[in-house]
C-alpha atoms as a PDB file:
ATOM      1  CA  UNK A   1      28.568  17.248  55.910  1.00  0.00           C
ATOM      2  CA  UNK A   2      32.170  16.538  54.073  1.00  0.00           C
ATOM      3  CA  UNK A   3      31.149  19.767  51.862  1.00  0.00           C
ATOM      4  CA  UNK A   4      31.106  21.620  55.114  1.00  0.00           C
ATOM      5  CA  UNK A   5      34.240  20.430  56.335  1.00  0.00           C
ATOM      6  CA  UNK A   6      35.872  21.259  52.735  1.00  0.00           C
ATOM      7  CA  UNK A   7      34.635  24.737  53.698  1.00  0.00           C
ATOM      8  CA  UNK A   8      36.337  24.771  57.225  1.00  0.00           C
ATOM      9  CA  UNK A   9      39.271  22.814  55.957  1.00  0.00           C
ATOM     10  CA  UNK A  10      40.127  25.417  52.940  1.00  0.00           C
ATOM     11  CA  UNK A  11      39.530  28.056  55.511  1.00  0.00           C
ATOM     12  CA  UNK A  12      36.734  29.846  53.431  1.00  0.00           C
ATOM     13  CA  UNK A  13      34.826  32.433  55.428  1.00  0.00           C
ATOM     14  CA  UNK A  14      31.081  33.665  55.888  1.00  0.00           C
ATOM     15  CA  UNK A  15      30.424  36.762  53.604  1.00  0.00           C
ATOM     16  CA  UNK A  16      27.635  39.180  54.885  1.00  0.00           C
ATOM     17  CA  UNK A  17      26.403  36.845  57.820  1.00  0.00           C
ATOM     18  CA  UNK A  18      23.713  38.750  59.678  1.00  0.00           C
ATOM     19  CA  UNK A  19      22.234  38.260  62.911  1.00  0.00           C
ATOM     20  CA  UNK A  20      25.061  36.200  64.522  1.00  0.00           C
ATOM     21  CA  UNK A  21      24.273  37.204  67.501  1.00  0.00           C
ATOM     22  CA  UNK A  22      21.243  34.891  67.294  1.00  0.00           C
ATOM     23  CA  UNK A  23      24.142  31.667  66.931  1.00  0.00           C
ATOM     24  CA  UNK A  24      24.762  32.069  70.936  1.00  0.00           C
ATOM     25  CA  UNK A  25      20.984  31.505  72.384  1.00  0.00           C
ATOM     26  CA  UNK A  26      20.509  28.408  70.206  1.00  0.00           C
ATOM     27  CA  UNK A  27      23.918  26.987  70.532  1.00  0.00           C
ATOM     28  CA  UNK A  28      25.452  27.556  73.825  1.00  0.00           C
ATOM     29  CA  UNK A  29      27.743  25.359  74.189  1.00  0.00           C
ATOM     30  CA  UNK A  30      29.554  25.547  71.113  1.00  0.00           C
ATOM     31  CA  UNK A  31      31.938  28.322  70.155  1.00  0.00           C
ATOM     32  CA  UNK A  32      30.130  31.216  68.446  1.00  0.00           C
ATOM     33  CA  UNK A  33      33.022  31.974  65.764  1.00  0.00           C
ATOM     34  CA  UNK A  34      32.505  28.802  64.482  1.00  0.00           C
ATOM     35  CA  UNK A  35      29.172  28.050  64.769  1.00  0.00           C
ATOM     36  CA  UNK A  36      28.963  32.144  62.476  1.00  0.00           C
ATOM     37  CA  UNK A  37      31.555  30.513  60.151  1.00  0.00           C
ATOM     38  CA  UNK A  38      29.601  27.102  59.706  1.00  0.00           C
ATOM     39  CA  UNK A  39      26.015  28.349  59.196  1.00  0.00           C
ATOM     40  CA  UNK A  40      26.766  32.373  58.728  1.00  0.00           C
ATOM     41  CA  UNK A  41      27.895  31.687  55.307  1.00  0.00           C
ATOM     42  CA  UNK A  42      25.404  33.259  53.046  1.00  0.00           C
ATOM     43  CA  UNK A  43      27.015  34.424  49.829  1.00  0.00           C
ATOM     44  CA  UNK A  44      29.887  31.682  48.679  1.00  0.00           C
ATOM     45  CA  UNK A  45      32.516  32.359  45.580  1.00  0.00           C
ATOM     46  CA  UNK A  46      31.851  29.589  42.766  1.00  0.00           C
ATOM     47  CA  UNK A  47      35.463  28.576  43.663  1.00  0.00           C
ATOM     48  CA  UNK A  48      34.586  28.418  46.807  1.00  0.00           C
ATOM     49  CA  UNK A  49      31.777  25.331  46.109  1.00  0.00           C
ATOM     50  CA  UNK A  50      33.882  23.452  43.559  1.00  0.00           C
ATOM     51  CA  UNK A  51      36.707  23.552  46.182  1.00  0.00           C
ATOM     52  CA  UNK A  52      34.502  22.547  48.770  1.00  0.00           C
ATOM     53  CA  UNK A  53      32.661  20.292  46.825  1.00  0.00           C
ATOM     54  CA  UNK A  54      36.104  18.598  45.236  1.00  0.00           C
ATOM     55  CA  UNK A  55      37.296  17.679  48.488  1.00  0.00           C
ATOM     56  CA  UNK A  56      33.890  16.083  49.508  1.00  0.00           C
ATOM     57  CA  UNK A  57      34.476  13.944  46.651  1.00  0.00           C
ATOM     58  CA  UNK A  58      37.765  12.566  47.237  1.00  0.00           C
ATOM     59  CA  UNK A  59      37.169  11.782  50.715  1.00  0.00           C
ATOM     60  CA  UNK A  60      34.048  10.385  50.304  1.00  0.00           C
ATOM     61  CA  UNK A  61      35.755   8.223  47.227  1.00  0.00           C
ATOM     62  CA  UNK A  62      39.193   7.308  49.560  1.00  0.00           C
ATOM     63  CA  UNK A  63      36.370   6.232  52.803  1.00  0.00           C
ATOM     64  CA  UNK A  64      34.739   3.998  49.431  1.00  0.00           C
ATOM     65  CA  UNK A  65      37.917   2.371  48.551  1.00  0.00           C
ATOM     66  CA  UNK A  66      38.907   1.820  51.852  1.00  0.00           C
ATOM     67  CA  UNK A  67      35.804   0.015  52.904  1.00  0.00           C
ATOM     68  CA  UNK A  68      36.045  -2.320  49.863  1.00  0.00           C
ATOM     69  CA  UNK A  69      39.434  -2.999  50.352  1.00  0.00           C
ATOM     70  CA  UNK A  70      39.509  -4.019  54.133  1.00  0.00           C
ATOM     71  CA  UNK A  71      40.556  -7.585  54.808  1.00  0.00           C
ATOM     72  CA  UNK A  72      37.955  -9.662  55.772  1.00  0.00           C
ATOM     73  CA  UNK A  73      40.266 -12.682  57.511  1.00  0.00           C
ATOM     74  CA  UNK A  74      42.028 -12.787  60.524  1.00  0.00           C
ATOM     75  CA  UNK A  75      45.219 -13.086  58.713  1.00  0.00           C
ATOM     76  CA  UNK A  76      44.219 -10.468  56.430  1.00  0.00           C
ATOM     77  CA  UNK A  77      43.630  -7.752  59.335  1.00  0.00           C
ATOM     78  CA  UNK A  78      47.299  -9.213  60.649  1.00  0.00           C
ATOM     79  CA  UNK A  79      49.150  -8.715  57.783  1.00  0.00           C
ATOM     80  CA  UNK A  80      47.349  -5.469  56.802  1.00  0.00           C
ATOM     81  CA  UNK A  81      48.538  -3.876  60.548  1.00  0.00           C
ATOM     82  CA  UNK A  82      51.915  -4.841  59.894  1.00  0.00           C
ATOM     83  CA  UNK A  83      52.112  -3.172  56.415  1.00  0.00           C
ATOM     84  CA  UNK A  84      51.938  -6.298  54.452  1.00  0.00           C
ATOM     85  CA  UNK A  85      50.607  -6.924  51.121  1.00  0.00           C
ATOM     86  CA  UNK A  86      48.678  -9.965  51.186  1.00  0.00           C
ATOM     87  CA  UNK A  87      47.975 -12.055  48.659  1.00  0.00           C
ATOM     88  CA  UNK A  88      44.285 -13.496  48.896  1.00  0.00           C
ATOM     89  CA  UNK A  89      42.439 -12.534  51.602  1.00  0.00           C
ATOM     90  CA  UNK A  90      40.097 -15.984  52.939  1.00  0.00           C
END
């Protein structure tokens, strides 16, 4: 899923997709340009995946961090809203 949205966030586009037209009986509630630019792609650039692929990463690593460095303590959660650097986190 984040390698998708590396794809939609580096604004890479669908080369050769055939039989869009297909996109708007299945899914008709969502917007057919971007349901053809999500699954139409059929042919991608190799920059295209290590871009894609690169950003996947680093969010998926920043979402890690952040999990593992969330304070745990009532005070911890305080002082982390107001911008401050705690400590030790009880």
């Amino acid at each position: 899923m984040l390698h998708e949205i590396g794809h939609l966030l580096f604004n890479h586009h669908a080369v050769g997709a055939k039989d869009t037209h297909m996109f708007g009986d299945l899914l008709p509630d969502l917007d057919a340009s971007l349901v053809t630019g999500l699954l139409g792609r059929t042919d991608y650039t190799t920059r295209q995946e290590r871009e894609a692929e690169m950003l996947a990463s680093l969010i998926r690593t920043s979402a890690d961090d952040a999990a593992q460095n969330r304070p745990r303590s009532v005070a911890g959660k305080l002082a982390a809203s107001l911008g401050i650097e705690a400590s030790a986190d009880e």
